[in-house]
N, C-alpha and C. Protein backbone atom coordinates (compact mmCIF):
# COMPACT_ATOMS: atom_id res chain seq x y z
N UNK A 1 12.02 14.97 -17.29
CA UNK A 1 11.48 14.98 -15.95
C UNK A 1 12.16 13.88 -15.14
N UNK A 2 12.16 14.16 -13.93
CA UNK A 2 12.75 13.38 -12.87
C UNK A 2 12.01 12.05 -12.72
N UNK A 3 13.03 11.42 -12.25
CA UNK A 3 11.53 9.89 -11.80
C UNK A 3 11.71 9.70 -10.55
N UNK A 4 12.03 10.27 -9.32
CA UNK A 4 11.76 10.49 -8.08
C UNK A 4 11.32 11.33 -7.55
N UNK A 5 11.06 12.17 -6.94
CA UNK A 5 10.65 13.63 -6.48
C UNK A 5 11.03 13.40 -4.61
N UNK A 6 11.62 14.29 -3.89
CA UNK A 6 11.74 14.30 -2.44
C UNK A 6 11.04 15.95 -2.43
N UNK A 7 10.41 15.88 -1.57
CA UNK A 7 9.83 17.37 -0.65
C UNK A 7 10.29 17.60 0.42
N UNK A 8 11.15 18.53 0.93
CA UNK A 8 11.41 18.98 2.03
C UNK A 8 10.37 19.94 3.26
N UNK A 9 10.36 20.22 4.33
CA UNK A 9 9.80 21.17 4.40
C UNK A 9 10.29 21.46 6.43
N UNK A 10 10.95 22.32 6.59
CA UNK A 10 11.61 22.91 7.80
C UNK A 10 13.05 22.07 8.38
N UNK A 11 13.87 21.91 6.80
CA UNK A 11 14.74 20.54 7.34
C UNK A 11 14.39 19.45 7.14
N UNK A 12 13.54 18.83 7.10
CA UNK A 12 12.94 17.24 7.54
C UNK A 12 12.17 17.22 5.96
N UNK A 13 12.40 15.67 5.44
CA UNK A 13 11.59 15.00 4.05
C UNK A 13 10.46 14.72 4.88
N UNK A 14 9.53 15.13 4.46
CA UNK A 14 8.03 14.95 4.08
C UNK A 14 7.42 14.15 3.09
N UNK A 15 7.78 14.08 2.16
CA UNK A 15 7.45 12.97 0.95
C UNK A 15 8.95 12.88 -0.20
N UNK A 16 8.82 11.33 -0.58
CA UNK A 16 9.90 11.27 -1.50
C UNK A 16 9.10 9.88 -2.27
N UNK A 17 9.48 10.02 -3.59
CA UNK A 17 8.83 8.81 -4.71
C UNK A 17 8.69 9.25 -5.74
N UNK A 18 7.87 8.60 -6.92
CA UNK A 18 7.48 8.94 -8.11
C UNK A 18 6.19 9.65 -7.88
N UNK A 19 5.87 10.45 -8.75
CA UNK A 19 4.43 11.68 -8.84
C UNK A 19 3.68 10.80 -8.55
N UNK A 20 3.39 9.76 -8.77
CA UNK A 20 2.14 8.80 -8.43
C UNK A 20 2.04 8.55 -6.77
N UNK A 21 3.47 8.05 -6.54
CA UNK A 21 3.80 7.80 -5.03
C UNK A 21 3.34 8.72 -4.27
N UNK A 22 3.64 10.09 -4.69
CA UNK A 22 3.08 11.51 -4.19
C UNK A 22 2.01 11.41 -3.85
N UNK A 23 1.47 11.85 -5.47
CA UNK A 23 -0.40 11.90 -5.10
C UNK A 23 -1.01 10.72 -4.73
N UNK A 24 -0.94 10.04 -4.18
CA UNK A 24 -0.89 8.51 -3.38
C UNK A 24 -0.62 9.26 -1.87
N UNK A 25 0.30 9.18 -1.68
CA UNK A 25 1.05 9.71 -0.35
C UNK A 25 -0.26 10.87 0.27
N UNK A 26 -0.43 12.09 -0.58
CA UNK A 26 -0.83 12.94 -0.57
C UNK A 26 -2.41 13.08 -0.28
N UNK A 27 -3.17 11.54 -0.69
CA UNK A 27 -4.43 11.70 -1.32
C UNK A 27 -4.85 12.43 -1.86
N UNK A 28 -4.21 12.75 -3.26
CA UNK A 28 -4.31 13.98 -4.23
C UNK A 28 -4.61 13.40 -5.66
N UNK A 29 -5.43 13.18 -6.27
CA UNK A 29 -5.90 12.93 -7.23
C UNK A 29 -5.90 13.57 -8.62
N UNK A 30 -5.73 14.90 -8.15
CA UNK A 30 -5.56 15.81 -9.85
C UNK A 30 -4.10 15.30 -10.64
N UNK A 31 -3.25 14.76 -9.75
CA UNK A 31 -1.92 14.40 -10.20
C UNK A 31 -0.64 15.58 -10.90
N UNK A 32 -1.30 16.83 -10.02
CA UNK A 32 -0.44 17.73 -10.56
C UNK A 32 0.46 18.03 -9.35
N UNK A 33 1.68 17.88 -9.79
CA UNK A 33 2.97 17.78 -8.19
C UNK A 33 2.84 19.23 -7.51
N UNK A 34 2.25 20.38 -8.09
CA UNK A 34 2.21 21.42 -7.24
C UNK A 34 0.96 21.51 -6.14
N UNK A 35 -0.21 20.95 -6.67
CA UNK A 35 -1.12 20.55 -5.36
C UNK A 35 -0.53 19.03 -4.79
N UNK A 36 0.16 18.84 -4.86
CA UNK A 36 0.30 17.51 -3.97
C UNK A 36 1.76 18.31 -3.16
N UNK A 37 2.52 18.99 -3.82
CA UNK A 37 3.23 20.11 -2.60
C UNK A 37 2.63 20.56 -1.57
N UNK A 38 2.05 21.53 -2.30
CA UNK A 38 0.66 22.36 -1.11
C UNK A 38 0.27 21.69 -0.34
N UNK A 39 -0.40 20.34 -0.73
CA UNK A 39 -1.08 19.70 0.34
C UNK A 39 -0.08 18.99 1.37
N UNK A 40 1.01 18.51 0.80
CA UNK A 40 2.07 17.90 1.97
C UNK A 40 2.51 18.99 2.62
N UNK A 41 2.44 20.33 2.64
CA UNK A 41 3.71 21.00 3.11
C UNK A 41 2.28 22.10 3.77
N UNK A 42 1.15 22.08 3.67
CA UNK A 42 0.05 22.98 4.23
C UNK A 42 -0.40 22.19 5.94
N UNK A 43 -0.28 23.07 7.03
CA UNK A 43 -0.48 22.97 8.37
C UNK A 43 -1.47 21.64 8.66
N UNK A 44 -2.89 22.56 8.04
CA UNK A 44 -3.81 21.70 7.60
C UNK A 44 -3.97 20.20 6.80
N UNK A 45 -3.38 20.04 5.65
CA UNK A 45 -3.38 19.09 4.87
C UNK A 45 -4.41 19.50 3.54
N UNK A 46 -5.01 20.72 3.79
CA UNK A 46 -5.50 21.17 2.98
C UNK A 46 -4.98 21.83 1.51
N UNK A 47 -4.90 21.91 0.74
CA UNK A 47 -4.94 22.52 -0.32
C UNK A 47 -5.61 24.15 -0.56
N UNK A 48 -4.09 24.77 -0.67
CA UNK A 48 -4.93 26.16 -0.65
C UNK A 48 -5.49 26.60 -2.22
N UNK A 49 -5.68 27.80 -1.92
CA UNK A 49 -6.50 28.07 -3.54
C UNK A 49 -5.81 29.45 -3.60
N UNK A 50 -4.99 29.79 -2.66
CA UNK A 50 -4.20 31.30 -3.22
C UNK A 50 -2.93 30.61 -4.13
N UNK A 51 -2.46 31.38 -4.98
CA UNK A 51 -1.40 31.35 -5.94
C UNK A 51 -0.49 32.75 -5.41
């Protein structure tokens, strides 16, 4: 596994750091990098629940 992570989202970084930095960044607590995607890259800031 990587020890940085960057998220893009329309061109432009949105988040870049370690998974912690993320779900930190994110206020995401489950610590799983695919809801801390969702939530950086969702209109809202919400977390969706469709897959």
């Amino acid at each position: 596994m990587c020890h940085r992570v960057g998220t893009t989202q329309k061109g432009k970084m949105i988040g870049v750091g370690t998974a912690e930095q993320l779900c930190s960044q994110a206020e995401h607590q489950h610590g799983a990098l695919e809801g801390v995607f969702l939530k950086l890259t969702s209109p809202s800031g919400e977390e969706s629940d469709q897959h």
